[in-house]
N, C-alpha and C. Protein backbone atom coordinates (compact mmCIF):
# COMPACT_ATOMS: atom_id res chain seq x y z
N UNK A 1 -115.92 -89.90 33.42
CA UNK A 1 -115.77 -89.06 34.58
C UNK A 1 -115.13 -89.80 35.74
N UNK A 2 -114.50 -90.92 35.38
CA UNK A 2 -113.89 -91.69 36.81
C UNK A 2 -114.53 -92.59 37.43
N UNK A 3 -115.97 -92.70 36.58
CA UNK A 3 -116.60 -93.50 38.13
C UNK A 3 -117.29 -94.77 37.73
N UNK A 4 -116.37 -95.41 36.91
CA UNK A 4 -116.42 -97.02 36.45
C UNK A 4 -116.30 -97.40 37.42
N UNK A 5 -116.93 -98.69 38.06
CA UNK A 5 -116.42 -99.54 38.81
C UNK A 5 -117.25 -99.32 40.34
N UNK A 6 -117.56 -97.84 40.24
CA UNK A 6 -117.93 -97.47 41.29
C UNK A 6 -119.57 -98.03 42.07
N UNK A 7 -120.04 -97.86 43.07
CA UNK A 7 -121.65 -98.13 42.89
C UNK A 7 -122.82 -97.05 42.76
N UNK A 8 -123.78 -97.75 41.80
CA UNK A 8 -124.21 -96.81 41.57
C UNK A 8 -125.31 -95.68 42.94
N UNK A 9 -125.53 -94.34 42.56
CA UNK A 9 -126.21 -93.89 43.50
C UNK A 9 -127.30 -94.26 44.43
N UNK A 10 -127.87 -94.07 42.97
CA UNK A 10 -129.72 -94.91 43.44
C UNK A 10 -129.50 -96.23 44.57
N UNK A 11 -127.99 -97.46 44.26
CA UNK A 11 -128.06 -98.12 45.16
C UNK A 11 -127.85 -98.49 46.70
N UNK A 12 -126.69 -96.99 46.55
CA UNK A 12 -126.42 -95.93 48.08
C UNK A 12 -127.54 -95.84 48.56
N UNK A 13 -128.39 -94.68 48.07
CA UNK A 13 -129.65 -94.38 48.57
C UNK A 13 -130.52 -95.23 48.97
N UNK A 14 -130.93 -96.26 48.49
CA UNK A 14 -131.67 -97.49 48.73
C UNK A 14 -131.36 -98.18 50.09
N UNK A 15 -129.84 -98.61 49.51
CA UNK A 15 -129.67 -99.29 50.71
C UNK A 15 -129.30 -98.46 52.13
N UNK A 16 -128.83 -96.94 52.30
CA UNK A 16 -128.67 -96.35 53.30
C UNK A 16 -130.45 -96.54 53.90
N UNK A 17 -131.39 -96.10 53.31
CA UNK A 17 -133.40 -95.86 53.58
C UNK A 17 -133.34 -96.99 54.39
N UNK A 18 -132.52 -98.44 53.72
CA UNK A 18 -133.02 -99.53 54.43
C UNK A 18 -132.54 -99.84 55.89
N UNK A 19 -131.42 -99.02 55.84
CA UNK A 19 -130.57 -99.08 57.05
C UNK A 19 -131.08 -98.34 57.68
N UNK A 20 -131.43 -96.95 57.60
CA UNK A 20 -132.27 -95.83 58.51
C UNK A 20 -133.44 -96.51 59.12
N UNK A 21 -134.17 -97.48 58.07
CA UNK A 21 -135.81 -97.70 58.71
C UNK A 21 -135.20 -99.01 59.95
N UNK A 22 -134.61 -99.81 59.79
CA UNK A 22 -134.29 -100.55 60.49
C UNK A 22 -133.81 -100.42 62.18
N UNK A 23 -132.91 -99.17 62.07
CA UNK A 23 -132.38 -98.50 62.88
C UNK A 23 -133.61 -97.55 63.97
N UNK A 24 -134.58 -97.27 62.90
CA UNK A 24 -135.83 -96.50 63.48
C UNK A 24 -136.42 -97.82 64.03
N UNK A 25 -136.64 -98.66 63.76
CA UNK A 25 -137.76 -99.60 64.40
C UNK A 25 -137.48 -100.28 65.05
N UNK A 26 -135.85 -100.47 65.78
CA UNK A 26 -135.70 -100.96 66.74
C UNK A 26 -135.43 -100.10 67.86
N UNK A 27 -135.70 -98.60 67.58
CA UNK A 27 -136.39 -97.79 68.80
C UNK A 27 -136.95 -98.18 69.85
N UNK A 28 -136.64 -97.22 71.05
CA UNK A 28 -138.09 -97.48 72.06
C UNK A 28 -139.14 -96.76 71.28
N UNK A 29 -140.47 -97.09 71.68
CA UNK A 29 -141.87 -96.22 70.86
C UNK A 29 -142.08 -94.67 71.06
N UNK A 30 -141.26 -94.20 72.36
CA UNK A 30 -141.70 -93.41 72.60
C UNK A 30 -140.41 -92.01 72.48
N UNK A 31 -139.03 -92.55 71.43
CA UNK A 31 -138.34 -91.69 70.54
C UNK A 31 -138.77 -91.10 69.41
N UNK A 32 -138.48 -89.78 69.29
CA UNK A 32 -138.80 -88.99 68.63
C UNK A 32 -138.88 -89.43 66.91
N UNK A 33 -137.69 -89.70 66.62
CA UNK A 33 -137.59 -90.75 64.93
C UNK A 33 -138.94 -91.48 64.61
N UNK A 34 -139.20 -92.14 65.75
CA UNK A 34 -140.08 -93.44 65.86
C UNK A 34 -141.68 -92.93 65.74
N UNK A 35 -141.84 -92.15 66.20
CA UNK A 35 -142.96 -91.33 66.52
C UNK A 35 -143.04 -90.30 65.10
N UNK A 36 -142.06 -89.93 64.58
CA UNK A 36 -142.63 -89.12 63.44
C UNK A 36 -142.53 -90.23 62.34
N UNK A 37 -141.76 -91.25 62.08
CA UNK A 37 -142.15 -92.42 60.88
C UNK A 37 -143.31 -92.90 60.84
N UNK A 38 -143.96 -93.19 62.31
CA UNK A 38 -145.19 -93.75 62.28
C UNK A 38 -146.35 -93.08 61.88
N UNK A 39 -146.14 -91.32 61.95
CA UNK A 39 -147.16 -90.37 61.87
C UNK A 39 -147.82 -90.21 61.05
N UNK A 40 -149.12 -90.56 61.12
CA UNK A 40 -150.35 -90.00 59.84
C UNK A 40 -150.77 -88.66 59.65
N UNK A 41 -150.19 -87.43 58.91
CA UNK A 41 -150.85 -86.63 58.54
C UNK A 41 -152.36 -86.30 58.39
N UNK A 42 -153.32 -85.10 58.83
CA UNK A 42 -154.61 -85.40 58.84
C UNK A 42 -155.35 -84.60 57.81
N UNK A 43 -154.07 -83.79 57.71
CA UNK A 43 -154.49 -82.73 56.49
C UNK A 43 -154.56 -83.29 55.15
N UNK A 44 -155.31 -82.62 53.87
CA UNK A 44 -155.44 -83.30 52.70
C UNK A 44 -154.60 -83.06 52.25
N UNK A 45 -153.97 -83.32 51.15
CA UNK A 45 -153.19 -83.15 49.86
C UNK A 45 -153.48 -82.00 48.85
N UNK A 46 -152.59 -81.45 47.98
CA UNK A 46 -153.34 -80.27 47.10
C UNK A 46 -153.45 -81.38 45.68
N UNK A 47 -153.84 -80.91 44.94
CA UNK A 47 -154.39 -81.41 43.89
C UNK A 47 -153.22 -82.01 43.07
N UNK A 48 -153.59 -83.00 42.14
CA UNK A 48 -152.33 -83.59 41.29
C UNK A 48 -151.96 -85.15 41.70
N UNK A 49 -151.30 -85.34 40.95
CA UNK A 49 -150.33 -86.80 41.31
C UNK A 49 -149.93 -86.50 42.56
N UNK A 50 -150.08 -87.56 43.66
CA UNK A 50 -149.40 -87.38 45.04
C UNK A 50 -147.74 -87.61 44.63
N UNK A 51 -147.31 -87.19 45.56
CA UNK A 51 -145.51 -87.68 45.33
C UNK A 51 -145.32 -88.66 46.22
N UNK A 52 -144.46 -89.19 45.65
CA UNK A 52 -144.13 -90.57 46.52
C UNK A 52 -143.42 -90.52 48.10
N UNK A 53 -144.24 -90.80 48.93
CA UNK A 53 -143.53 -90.78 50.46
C UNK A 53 -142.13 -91.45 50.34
N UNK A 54 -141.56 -91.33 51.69
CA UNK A 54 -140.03 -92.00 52.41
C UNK A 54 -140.84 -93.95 52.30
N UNK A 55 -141.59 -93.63 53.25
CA UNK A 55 -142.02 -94.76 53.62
C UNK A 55 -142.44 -95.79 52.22
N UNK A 56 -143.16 -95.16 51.07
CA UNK A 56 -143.32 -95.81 49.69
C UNK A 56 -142.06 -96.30 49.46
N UNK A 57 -141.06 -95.44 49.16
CA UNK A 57 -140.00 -96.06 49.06
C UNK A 57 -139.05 -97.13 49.43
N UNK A 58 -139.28 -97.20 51.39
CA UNK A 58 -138.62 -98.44 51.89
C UNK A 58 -139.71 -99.60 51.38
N UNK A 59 -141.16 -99.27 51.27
CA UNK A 59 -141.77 -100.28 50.89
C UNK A 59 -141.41 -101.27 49.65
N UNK A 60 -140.83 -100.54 48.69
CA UNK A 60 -140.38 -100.58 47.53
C UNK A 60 -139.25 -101.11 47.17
N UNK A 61 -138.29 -100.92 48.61
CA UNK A 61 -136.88 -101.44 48.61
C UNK A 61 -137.18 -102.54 49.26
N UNK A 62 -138.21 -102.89 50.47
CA UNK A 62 -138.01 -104.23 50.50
C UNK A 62 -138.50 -105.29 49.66
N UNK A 63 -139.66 -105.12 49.10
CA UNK A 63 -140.23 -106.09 48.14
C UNK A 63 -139.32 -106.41 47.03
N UNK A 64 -138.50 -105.49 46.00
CA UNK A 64 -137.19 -105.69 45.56
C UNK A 64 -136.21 -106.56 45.70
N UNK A 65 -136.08 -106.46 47.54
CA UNK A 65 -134.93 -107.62 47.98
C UNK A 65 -135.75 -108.80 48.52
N UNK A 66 -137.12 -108.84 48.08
CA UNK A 66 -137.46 -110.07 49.03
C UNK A 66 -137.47 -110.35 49.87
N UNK A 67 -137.59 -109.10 51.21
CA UNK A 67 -137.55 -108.81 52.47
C UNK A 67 -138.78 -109.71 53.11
N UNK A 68 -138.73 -109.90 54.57
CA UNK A 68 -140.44 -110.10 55.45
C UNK A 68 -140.27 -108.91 56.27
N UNK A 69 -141.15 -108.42 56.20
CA UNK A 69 -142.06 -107.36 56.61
C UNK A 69 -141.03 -107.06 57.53
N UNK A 70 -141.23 -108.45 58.88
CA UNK A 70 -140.20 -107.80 60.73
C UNK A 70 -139.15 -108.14 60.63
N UNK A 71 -138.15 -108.59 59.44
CA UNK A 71 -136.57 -108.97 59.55
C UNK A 71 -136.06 -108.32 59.95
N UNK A 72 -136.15 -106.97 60.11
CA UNK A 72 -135.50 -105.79 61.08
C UNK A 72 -135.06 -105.84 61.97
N UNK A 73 -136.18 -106.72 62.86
CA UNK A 73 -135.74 -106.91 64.19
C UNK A 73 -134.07 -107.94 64.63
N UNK A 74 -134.05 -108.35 63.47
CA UNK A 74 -132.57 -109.07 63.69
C UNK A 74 -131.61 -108.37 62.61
N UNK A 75 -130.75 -107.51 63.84
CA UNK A 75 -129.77 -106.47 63.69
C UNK A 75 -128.86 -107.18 62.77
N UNK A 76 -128.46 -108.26 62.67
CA UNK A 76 -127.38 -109.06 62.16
C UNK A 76 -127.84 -109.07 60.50
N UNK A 77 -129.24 -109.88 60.70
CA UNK A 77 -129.47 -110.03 59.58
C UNK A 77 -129.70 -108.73 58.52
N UNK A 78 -130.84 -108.39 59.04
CA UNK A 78 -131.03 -107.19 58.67
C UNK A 78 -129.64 -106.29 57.85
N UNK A 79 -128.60 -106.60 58.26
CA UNK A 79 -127.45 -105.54 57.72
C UNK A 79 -126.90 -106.37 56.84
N UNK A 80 -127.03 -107.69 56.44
CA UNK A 80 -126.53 -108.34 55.76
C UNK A 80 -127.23 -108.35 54.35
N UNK A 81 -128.77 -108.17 54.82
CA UNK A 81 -129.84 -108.02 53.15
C UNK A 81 -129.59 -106.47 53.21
N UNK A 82 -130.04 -105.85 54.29
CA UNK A 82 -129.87 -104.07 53.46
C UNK A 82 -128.51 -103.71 52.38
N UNK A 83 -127.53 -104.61 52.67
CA UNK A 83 -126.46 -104.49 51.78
C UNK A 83 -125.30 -104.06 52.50
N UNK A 84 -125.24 -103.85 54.19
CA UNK A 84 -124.08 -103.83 54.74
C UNK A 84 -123.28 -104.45 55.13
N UNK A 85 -121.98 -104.99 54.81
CA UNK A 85 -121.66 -106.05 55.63
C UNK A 85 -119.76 -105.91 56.40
């Protein structure tokens, strides 16, 4: 279908999450983005396997790359491991 060579999706997606969360957390606290990433739901769940959150996921992408937790905070770096450069 053409798309040898190309990258794959899943690694778009990944690395765009990592770029979004990064971008969110060097917010002020009191922007809207910032304020709903941080938000704990109080309501329960319906029954079943939970589905996997946003946030599971960046969790998931950083342990993968061998991230620390606050590298975020350095814009430079940060775009260099999320995979932008």
């Amino acid at each position: 279908m053409g798309v040898k060579g190309k990258p794959d999706i899943i690694a778009i997606i990944k690395q765009k999450r990592l770029q979004w969360y990064g971008h969110v957390k060097r917010m002020p606290e009191e922007r809207i983005p910032k304020l709903i990433m941080e938000w704990i739901p109080w309501d329960r769940r319906k029954r079943g396997r939970p589905r996997k959150t946003w946030m599971e996921g960046v969790q998931a992408a950083i342990t993968t790359r061998n991230l620390e937790p606050d590298q975020w905070t350095n814009r430079e770096e940060w775009r260099l491991v999320s995979g932008r450069r």
